[in-house]
Protein backbone atom coordinates (compact mmCIF):
# COMPACT_ATOMS: atom_id res chain seq x y z
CA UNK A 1 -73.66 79.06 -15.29
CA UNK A 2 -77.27 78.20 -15.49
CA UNK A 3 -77.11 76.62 -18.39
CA UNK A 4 -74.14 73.99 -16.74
CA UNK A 5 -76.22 73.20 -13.74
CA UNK A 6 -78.90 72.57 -15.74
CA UNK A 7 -77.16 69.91 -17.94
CA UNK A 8 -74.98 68.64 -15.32
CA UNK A 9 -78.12 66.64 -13.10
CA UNK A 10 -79.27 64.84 -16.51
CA UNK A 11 -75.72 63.61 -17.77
CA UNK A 12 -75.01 62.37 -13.65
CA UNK A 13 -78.65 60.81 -14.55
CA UNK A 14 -77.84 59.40 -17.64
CA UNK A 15 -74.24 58.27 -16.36
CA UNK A 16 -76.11 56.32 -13.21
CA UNK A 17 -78.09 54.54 -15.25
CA UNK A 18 -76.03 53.41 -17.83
CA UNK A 19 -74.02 51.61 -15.02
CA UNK A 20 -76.63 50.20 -13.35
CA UNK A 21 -78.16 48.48 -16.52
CA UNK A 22 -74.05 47.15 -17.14
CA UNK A 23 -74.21 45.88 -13.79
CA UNK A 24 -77.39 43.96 -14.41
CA UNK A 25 -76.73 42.94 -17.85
CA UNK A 26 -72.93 41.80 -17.28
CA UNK A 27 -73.68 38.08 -15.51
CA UNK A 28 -76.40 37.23 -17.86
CA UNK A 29 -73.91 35.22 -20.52
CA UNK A 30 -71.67 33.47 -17.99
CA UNK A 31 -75.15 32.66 -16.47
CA UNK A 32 -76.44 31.34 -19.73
CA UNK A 33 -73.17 29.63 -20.05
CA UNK A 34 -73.21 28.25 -17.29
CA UNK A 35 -76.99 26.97 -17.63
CA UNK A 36 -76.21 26.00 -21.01
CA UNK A 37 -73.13 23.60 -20.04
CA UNK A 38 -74.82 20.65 -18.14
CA UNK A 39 -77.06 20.29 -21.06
CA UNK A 40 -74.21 19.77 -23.33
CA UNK A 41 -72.81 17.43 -20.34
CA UNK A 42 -76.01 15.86 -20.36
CA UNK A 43 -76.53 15.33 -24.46
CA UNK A 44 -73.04 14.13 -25.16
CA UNK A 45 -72.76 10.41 -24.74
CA UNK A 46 -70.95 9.33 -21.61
CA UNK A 47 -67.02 8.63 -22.23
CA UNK A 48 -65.44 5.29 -21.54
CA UNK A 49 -63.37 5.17 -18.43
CA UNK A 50 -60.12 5.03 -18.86
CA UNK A 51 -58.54 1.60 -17.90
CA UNK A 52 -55.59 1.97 -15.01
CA UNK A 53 -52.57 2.48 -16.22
CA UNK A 54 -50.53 -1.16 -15.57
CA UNK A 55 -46.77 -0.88 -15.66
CA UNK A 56 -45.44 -4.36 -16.96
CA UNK A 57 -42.04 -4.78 -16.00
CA UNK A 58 -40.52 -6.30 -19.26
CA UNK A 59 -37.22 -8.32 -19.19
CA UNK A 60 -34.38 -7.57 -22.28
CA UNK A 61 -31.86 -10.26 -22.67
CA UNK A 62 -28.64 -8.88 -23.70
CA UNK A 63 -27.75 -10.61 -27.18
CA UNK A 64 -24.12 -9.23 -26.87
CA UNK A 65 -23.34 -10.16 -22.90
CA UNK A 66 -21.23 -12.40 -21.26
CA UNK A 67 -23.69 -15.51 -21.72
CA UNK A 68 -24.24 -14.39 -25.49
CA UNK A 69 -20.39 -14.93 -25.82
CA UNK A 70 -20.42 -18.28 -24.45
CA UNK A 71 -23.31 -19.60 -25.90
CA UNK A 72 -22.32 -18.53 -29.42
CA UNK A 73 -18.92 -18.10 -29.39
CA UNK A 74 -16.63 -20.55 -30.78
CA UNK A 75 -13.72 -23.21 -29.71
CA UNK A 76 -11.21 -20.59 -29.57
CA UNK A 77 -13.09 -18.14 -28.22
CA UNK A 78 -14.72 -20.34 -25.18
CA UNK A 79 -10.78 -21.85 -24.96
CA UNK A 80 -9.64 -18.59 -24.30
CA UNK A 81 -12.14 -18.01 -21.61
CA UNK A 82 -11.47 -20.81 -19.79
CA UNK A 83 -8.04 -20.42 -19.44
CA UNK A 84 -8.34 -16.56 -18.19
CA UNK A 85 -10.54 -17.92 -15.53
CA UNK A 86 -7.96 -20.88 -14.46
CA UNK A 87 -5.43 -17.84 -14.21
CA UNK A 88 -7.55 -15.72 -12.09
CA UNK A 89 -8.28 -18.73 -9.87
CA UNK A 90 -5.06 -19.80 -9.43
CA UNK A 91 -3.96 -16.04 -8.74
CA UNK A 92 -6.47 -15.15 -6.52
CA UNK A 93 -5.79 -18.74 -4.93
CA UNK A 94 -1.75 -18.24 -4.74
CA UNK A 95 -2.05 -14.46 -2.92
CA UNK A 96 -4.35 -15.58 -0.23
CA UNK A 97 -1.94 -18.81 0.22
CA UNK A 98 1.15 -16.61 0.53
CA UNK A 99 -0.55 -13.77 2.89
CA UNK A 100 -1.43 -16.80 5.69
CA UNK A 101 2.48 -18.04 5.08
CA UNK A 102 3.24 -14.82 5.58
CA UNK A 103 0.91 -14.07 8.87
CA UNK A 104 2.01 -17.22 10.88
CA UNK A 105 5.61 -15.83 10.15
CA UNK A 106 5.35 -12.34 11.45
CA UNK A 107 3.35 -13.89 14.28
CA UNK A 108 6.43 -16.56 15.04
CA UNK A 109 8.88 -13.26 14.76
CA UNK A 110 6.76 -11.71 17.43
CA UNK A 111 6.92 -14.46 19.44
CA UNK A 112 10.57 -14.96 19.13
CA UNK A 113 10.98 -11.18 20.06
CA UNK A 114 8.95 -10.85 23.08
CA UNK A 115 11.55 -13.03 24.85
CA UNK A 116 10.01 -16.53 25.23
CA UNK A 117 13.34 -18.04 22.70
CA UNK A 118 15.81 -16.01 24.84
CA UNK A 119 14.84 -17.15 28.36
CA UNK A 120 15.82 -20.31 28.04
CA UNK A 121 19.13 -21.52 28.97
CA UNK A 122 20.07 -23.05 25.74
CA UNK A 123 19.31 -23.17 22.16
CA UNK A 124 17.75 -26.45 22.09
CA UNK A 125 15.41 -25.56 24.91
CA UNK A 126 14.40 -22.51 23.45
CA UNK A 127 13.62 -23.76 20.02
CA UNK A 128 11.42 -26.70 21.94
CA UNK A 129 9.79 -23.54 23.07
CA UNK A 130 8.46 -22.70 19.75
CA UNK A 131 5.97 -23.90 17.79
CA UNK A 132 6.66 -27.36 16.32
CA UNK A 133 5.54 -25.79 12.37
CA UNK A 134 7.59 -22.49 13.22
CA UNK A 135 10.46 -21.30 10.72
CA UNK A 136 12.14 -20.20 13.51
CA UNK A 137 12.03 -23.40 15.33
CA UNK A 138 13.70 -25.22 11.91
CA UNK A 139 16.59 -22.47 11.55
CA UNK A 140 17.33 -23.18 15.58
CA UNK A 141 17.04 -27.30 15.06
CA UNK A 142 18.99 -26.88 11.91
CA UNK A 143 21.97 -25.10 13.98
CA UNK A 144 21.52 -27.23 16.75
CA UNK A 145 21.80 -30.54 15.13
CA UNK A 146 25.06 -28.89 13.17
CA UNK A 147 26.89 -28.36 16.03
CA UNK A 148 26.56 -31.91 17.29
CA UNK A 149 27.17 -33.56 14.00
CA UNK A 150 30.16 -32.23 13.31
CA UNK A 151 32.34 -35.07 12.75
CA UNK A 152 33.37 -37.08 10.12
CA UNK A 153 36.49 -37.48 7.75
CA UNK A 154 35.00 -34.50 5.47
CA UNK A 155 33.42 -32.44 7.75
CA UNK A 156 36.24 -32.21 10.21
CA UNK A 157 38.13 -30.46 7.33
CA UNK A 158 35.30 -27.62 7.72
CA UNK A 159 36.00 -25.07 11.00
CA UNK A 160 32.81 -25.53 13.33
CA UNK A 161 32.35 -21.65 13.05
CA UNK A 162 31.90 -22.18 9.17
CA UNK A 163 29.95 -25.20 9.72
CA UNK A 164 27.33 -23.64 11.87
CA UNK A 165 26.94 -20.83 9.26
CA UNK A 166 26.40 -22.98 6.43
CA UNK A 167 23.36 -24.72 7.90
CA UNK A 168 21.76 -22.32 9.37
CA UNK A 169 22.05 -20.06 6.04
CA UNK A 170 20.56 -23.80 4.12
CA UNK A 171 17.98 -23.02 6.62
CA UNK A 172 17.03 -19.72 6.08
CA UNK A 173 17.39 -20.16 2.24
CA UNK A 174 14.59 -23.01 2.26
CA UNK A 175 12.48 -21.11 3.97
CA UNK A 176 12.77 -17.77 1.76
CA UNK A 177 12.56 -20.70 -1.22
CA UNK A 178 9.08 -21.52 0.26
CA UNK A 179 7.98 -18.02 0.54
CA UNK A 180 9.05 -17.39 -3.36
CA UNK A 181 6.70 -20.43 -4.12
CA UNK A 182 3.95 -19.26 -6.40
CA UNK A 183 5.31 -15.88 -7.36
CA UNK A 184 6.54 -16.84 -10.31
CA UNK A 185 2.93 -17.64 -11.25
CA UNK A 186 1.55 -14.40 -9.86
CA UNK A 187 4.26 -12.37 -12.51
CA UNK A 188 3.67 -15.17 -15.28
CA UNK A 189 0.01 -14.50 -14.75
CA UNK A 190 0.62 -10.74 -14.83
CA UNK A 191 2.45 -10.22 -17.71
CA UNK A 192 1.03 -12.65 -20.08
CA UNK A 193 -2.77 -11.94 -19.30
CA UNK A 194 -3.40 -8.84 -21.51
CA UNK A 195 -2.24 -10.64 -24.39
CA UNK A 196 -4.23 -13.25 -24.11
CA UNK A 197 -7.09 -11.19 -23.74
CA UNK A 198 -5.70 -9.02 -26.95
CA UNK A 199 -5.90 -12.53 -28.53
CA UNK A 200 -9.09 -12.99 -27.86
CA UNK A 201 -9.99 -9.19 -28.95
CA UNK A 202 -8.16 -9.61 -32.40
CA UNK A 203 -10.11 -13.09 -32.53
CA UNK A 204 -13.38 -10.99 -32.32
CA UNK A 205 -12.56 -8.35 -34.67
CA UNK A 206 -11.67 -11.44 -37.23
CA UNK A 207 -15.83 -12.42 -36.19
CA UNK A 208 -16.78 -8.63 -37.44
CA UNK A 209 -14.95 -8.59 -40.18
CA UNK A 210 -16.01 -12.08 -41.65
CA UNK A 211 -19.66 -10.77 -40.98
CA UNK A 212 -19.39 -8.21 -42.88
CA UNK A 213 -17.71 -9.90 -45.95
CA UNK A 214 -20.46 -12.29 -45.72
CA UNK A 215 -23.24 -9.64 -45.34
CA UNK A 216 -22.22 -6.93 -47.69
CA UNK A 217 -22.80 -4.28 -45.97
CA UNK A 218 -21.46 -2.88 -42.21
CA UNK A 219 -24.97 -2.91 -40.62
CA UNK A 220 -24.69 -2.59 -37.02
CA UNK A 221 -26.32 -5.85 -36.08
CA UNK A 222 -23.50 -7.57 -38.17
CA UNK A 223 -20.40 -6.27 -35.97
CA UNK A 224 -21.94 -5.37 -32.45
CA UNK A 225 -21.69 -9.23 -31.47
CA UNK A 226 -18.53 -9.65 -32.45
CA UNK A 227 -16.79 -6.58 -31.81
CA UNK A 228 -18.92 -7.10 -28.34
CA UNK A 229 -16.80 -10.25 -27.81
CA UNK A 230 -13.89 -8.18 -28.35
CA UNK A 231 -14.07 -5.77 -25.97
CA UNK A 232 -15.42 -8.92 -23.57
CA UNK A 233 -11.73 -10.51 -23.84
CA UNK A 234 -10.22 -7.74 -23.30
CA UNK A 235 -11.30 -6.39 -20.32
CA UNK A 236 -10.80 -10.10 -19.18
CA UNK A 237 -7.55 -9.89 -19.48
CA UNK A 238 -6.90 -6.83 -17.45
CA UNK A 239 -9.26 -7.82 -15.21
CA UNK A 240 -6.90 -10.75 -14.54
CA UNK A 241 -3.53 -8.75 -14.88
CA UNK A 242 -3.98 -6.07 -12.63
CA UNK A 243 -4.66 -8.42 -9.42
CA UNK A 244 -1.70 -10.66 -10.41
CA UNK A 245 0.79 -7.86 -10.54
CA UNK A 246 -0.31 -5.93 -7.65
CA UNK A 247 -0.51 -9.19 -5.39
CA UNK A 248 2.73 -10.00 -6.73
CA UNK A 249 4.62 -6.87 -5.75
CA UNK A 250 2.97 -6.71 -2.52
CA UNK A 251 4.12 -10.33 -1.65
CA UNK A 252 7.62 -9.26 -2.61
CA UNK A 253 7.57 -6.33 -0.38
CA UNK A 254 5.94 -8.50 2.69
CA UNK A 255 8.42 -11.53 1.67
CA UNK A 256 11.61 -8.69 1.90
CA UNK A 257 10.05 -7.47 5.27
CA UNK A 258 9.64 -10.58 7.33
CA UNK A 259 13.13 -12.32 5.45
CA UNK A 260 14.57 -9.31 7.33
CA UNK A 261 13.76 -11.13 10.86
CA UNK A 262 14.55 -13.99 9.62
CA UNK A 263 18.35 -13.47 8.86
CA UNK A 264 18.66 -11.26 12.13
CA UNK A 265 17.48 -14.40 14.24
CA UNK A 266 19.88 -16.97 12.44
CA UNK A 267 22.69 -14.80 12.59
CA UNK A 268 21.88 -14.62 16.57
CA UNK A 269 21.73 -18.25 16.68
CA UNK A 270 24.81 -18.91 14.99
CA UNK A 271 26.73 -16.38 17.56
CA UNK A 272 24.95 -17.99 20.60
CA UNK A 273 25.81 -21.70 19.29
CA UNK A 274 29.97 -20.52 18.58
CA UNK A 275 29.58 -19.79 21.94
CA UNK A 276 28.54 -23.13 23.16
CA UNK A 277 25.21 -22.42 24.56
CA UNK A 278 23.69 -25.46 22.34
């Protein structure tokens, strides 16, 4: 037991003064690293500054676009162009045409059915009512003018009440004849547009295939003008089909609607003239 007390006070001796010489002797190299670094800083040579970024905004022309196409395309190919813009125009045209034929129409119906026709005392005054450019106003005249024309050596073979019907049913078959104006287009326009586009793609793919006889070889840079022109024509043509056909079958459906008015009105007109109220 002696013996351990007497060790013990030189090891806790030893011990404390091994960690205070570590504790002194620990922040000597960061400190010479530390004092070491601005000379480095100081003999290295000074580095350039670094010029500021500058983001140039550069411009890439398409060499396969739309202007590519017309600028090196041929006489077919331009042709072809050309005439599926005239049939875009001329749908586009035709469907905004129809739709204000259509408008002052359903607006003349609702004048006709809000009572302002009716109120009158008599056929003639009603229609005089009306607006002078109003289909409703021509199926009236047209009835009107039929009943106090009918004379002659032929006509008097004809009963009044047939007469009557027959021209006001001339009337209300010019003026569905007018509305069908310029659908035939419209359907023309939407059937035969994809394949003039397909003729244009199938033109294109005749370009590619040339190049590459000519070349030797199926690089890309051979065939992606060409085959770009392709695929050009063809979405022009269902670019210009799909308008045409769904203008065209919602003109038929308006035409169907507001021809609907139209026949109940003339056959009204024809009962009111049979009964003499001309």
């Amino acid at each position: 037991m002696f013996l351990n007390k007497l060790l013990r006070a030189p090891l806790a001796a030893a011990l404390l003064a091994i960690a205070a010489l570590v504790s002194t002797t620990a922040p000597i190299p960061a400190l010479a690293q530390a004092a070491s670094a601005p000379a480095a800083d100081a003999a290295a040579p000074a580095a350039p500054a670094a010029p500021a970024a500058t983001v140039a905004k550069e411009e890439v022309m398409n060499p396969y676009g739309l202007e590519a196409l017309w600028s090196q395309g041929d006489f077919v190919a331009r042709g072809t162009l050309i005439i599926m813009i005239i049939m875009s125009m001329g749908s586009w045209y035709i469907m905004f045409t129809k739709l204000w034929e259509q408008h002052k129409l359903f607006k003349a119906a609702d004048q006709v059915a809000e009572g302002n026709f009716w109120k009158a005392g008599t056929v003639a005054k009603g229609a005089a009512a009306l607006e002078e450019s109003s289909a409703f106003r021509f199926i009236a005249e047209s009835g009107v003018k039929a009943d106090e024309h009918h004379e002659g050596n032929l006509t008097e073979q004809i009963d009044r009440h047939t007469w009557i019907g027959m021209s006001v049913q001339r009337a209300v078959d010019n003026i569905n004849s007018r509305l069908q104006d310029g659908l035939a287009f419209l359907a023309t326009v939407g059937s035969t547009a994809p394949f003039v586009g397909l003729f244009g793609t199938v033109w294109g793919i005749y370009h590619a295939l040339t190049a590459i006889g000519i070349a030797g070889q199926a690089s890309i840079d051979k065939v992606a003008g060409p085959v770009g022109e392709a695929l050009i024509m063809t979405a022009f043509g269902l670019a210009v089909a799909v308008p045409a056909v769904m203008g065209y079958n919602w003109l038929i459906r308006r035409n169907k609607s507001v021809m609907e008015r139209v026949r109940a009105f003339s056959a009204d007109v024809h009962n009111v003239l049979l009964a003499g109220k001309r």
